[in-house]
C-alpha atoms as a PDB file:
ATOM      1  CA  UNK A   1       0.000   0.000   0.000  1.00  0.00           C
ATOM      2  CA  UNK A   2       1.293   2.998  -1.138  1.00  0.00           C
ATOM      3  CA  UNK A   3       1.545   6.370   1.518  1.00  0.00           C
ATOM      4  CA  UNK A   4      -1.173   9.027   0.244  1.00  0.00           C
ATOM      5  CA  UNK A   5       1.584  11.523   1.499  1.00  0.00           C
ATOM      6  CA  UNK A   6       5.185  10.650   0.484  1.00  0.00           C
ATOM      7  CA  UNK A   7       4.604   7.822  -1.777  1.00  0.00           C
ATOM      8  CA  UNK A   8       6.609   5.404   0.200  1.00  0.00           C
ATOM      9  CA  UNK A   9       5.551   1.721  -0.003  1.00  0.00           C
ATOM     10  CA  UNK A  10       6.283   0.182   3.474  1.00  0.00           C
ATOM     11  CA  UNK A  11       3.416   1.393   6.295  1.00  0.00           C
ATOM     12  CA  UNK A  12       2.571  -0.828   9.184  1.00  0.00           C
ATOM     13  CA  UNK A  13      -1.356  -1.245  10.017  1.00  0.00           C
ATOM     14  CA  UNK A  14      -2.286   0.544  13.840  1.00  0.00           C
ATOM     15  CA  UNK A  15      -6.361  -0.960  13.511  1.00  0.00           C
ATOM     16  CA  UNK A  16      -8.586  -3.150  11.828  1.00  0.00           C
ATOM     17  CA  UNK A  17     -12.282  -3.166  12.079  1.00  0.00           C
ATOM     18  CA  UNK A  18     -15.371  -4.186  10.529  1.00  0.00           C
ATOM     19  CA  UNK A  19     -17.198  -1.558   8.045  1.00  0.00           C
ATOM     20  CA  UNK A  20     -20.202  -1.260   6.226  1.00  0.00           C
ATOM     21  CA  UNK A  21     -21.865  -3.740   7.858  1.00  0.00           C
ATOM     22  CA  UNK A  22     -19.557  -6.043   7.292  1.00  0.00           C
ATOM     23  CA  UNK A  23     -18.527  -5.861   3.732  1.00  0.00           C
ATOM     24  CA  UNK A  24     -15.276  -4.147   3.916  1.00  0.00           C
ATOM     25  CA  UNK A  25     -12.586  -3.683   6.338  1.00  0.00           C
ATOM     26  CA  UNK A  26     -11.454  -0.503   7.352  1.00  0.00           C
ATOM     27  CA  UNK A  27      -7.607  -0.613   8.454  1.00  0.00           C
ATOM     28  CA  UNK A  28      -5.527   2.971  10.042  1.00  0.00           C
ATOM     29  CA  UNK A  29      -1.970   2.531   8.856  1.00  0.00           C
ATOM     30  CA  UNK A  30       1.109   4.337   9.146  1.00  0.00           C
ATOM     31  CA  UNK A  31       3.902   5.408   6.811  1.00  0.00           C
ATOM     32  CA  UNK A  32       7.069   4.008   7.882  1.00  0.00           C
ATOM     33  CA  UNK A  33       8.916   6.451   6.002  1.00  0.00           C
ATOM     34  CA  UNK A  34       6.989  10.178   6.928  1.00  0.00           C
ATOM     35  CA  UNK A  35       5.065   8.728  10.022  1.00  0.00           C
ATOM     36  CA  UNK A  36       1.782   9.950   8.864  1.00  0.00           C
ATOM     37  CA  UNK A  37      -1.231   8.123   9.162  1.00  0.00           C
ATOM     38  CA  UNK A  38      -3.794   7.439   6.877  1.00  0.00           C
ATOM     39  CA  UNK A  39      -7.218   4.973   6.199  1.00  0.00           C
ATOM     40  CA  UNK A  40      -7.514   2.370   4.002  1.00  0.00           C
ATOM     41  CA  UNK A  41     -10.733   0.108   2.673  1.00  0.00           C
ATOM     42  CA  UNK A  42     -10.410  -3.258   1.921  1.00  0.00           C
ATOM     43  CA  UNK A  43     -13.436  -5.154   0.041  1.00  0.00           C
ATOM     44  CA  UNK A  44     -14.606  -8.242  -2.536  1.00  0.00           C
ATOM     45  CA  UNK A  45     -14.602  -6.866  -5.885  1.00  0.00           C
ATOM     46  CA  UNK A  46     -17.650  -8.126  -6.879  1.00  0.00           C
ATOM     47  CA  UNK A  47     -18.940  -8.516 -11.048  1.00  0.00           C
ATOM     48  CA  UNK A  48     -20.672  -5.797 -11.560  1.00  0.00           C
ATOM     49  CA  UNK A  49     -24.856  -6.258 -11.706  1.00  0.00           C
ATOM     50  CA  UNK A  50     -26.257  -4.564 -14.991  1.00  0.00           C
ATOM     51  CA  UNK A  51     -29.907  -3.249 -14.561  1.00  0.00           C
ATOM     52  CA  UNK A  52     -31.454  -2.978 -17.458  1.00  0.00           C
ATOM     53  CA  UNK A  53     -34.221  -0.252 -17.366  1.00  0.00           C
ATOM     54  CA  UNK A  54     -37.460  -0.014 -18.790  1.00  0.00           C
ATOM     55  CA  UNK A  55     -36.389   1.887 -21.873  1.00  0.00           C
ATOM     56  CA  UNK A  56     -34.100  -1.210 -22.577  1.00  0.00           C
ATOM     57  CA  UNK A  57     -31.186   1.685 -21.001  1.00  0.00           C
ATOM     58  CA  UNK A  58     -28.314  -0.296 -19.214  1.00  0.00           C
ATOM     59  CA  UNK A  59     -26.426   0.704 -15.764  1.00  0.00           C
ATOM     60  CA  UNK A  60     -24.514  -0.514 -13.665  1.00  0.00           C
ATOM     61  CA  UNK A  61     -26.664  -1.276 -10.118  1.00  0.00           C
ATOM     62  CA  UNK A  62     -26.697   1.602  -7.687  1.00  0.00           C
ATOM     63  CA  UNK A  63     -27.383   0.557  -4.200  1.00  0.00           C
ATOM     64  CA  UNK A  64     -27.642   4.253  -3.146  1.00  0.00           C
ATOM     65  CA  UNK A  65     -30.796   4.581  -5.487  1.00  0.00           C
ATOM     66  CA  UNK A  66     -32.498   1.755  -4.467  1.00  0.00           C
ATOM     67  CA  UNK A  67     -31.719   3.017  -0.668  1.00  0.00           C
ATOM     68  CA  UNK A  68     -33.182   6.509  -1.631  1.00  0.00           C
ATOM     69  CA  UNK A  69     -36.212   5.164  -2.948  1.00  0.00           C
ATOM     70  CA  UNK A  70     -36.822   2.932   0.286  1.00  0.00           C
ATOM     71  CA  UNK A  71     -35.903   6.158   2.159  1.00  0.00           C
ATOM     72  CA  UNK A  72     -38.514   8.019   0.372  1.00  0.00           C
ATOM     73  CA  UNK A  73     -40.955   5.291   1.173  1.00  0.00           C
ATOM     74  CA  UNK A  74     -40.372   4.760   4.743  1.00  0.00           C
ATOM     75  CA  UNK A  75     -40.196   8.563   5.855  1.00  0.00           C
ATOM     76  CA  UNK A  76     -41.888   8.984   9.140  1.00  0.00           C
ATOM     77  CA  UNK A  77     -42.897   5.319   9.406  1.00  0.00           C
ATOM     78  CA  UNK A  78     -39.802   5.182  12.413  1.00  0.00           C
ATOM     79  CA  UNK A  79     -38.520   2.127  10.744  1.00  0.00           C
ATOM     80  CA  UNK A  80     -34.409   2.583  12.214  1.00  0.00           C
ATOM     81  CA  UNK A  81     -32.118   3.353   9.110  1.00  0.00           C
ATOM     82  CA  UNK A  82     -29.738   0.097   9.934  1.00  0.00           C
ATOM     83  CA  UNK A  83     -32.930  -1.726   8.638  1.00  0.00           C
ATOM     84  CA  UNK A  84     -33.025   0.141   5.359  1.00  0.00           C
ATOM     85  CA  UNK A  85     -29.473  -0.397   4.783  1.00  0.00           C
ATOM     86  CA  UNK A  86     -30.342  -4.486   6.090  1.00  0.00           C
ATOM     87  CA  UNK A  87     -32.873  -4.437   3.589  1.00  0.00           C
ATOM     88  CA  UNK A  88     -30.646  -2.887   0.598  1.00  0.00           C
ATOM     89  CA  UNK A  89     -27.932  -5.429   1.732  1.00  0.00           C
ATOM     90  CA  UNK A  90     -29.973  -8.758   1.352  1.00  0.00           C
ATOM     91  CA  UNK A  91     -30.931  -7.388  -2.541  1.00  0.00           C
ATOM     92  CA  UNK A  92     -27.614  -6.552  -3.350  1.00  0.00           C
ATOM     93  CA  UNK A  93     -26.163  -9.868  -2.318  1.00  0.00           C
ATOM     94  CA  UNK A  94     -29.502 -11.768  -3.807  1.00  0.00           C
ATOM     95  CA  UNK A  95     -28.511  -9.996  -6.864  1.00  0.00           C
ATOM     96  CA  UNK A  96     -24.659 -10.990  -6.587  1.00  0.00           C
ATOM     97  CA  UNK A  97     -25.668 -14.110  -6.295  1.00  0.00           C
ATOM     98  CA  UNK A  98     -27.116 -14.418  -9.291  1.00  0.00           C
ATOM     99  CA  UNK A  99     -25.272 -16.362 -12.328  1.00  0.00           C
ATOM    100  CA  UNK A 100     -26.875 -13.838 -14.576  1.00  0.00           C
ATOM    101  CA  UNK A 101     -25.427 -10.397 -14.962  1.00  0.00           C
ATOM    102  CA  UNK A 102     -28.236  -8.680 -16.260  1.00  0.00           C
ATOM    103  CA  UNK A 103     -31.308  -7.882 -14.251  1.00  0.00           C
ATOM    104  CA  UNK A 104     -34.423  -6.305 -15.810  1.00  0.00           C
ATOM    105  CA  UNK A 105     -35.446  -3.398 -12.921  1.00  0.00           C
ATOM    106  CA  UNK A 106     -38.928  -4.709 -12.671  1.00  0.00           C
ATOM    107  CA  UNK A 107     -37.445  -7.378 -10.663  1.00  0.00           C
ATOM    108  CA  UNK A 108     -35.570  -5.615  -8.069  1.00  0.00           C
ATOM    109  CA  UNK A 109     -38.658  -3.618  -7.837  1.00  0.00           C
ATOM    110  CA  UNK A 110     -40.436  -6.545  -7.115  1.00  0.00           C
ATOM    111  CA  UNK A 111     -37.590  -7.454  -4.715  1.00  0.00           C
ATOM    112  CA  UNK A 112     -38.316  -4.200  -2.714  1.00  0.00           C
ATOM    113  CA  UNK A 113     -41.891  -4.719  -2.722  1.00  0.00           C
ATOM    114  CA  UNK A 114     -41.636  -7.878  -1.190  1.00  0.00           C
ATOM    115  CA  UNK A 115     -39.505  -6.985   1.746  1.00  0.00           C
ATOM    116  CA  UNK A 116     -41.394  -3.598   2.558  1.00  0.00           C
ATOM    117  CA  UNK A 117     -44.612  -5.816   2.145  1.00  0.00           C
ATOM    118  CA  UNK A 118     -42.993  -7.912   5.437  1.00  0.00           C
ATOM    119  CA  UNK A 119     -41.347  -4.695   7.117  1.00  0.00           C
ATOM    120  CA  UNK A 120     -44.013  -1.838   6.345  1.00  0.00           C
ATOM    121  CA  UNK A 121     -47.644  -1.472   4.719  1.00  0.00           C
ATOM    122  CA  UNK A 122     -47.609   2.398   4.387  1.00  0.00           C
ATOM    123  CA  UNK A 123     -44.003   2.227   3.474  1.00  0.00           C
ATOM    124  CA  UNK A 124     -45.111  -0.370   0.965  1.00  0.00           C
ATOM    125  CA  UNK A 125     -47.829   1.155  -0.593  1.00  0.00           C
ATOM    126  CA  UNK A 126     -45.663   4.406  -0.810  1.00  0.00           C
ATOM    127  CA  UNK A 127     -42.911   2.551  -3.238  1.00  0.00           C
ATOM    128  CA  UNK A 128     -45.841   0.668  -5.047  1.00  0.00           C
ATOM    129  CA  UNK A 129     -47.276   3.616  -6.507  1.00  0.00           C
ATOM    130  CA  UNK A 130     -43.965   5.154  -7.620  1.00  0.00           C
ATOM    131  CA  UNK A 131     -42.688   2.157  -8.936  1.00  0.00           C
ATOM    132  CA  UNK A 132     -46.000   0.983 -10.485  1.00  0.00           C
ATOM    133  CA  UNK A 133     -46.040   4.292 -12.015  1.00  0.00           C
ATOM    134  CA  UNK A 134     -50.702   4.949  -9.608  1.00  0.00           C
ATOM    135  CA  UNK A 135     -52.656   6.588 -11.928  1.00  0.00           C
ATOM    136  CA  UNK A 136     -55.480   7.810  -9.710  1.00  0.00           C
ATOM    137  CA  UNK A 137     -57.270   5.843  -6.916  1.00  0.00           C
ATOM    138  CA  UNK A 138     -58.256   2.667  -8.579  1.00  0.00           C
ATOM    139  CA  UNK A 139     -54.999   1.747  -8.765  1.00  0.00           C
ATOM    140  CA  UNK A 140     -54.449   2.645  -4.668  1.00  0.00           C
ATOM    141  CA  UNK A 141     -57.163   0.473  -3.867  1.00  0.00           C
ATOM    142  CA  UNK A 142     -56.658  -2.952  -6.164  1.00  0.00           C
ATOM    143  CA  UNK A 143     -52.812  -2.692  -4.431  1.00  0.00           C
ATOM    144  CA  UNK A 144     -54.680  -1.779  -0.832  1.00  0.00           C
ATOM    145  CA  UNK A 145     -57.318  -5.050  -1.536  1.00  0.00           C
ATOM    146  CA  UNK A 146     -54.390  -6.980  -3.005  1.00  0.00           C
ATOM    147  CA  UNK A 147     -51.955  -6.255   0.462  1.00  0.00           C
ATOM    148  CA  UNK A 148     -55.178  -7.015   2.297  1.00  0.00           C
ATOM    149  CA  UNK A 149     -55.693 -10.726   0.855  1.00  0.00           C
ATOM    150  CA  UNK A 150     -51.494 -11.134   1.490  1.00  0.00           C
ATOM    151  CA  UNK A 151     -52.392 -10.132   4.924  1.00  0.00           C
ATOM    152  CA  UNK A 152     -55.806 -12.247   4.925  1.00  0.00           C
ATOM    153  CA  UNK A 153     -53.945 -15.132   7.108  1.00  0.00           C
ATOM    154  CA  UNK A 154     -53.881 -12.668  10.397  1.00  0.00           C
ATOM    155  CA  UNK A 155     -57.557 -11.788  12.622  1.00  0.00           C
ATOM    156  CA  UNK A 156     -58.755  -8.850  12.213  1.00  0.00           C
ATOM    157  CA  UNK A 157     -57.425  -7.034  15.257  1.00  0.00           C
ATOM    158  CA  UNK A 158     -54.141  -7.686  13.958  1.00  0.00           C
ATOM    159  CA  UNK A 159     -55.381  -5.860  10.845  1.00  0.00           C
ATOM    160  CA  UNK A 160     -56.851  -2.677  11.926  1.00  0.00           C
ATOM    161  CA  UNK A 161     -55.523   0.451  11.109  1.00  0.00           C
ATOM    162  CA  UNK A 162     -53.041  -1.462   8.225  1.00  0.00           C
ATOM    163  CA  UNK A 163     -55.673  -0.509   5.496  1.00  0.00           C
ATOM    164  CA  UNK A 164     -58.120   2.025   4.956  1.00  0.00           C
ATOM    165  CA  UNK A 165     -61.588   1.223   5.608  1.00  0.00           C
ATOM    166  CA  UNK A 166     -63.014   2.200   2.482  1.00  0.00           C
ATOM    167  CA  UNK A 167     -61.412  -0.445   0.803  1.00  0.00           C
ATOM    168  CA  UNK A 168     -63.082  -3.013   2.932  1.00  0.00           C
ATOM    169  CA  UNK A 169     -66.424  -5.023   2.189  1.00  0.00           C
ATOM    170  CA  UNK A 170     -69.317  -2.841   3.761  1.00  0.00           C
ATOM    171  CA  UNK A 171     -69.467  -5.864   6.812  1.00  0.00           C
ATOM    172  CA  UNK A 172     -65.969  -5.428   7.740  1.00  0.00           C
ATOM    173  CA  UNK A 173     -66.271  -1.748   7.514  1.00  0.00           C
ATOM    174  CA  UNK A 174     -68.936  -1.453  10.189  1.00  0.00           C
ATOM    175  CA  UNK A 175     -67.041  -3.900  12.276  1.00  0.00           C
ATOM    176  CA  UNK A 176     -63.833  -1.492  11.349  1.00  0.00           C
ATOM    177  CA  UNK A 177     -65.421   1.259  12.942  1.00  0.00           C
ATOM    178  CA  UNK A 178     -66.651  -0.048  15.833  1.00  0.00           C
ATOM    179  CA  UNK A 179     -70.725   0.060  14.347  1.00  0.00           C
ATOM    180  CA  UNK A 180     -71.431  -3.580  15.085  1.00  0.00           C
END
């Protein structure tokens, strides 16, 4: 490793730690020749995902937009930041594990979707209608009744509140609001 400072080659490593949640380490060394000291990153060089975009556009995959978006999504839903960056983790190494280097963006969309669906309804909703480009309200409530059969499973005090009452059958509604 070469000194930042006077170019010398021999430097002698003070730390080592964990960073970025894992994926790299982060080592404080020291020139042997000037003294100074300096950081250094070590990481797997990974093959690079392509996303292909909808206009048939390639890129290479951005974790920081994909953590943006969720960011957007989750805003004042209190969900902790380390979960975000969790969440963006698990795609990115889903999508390094991969054998195919190429991934169409619908489908890391649709990875999103599905762990917000688990983490967050509002947040999950929020992305949905970006991503799936809402048009007006029909398109809120088909998601909304869609979430709401995913969620079927649970009773329905584990239910209340998660979606909007409008969008449930007029029996369920009453019950919702505390008519029956």
């Amino acid at each position: 490793m070469r000194c930042p400072f006077c170019q010398f080659t021999d430097n002698r490593v003070l730390e080592s730690r964990s960073a970025e949640s894992g994926q790299s380490v982060r080592r404080r060394r020291e020139c042997l020749s000037c003294g100074r000291r300096f950081t250094t990153y070590e990481r797997i060089e990974f093959v690079p995902v392509i996303v292909v975009k909808r206009n048939g556009a390639r890129e290479s995959f951005d974790r920081s937009k994909v953590l943006r978006g969720i960011m957007r999504a989750c805003e004042k839903t209190g969900i902790p930041h380390l979960e975000l960056e969790n969440l963006v983790d698990e795609i990115e190494a889903e999508l390094q594990q991969r054998s195919v280097r190429e991934v169409p963006s619908q489908e890391i969309g649709e990875l999103v979707l599905d762990r917000l669906q688990e983490l967050n309804e509002v947040a999950y909703i929020r992305f949905a209608s970006v991503y799936r480009q809402f048009r007006g309200i029909r398109d809120f409530v088909d998601t909304l009744n869609q979430l709401q059969g995913a969620l079927g499973n649970g009773s329905k005090s584990e239910r209340r509140g998660a979606i909007a009452p409008a969008v449930l059958d007029p029996s369920e509604q009453e019950d919702e609001l505390g008519v029956l």
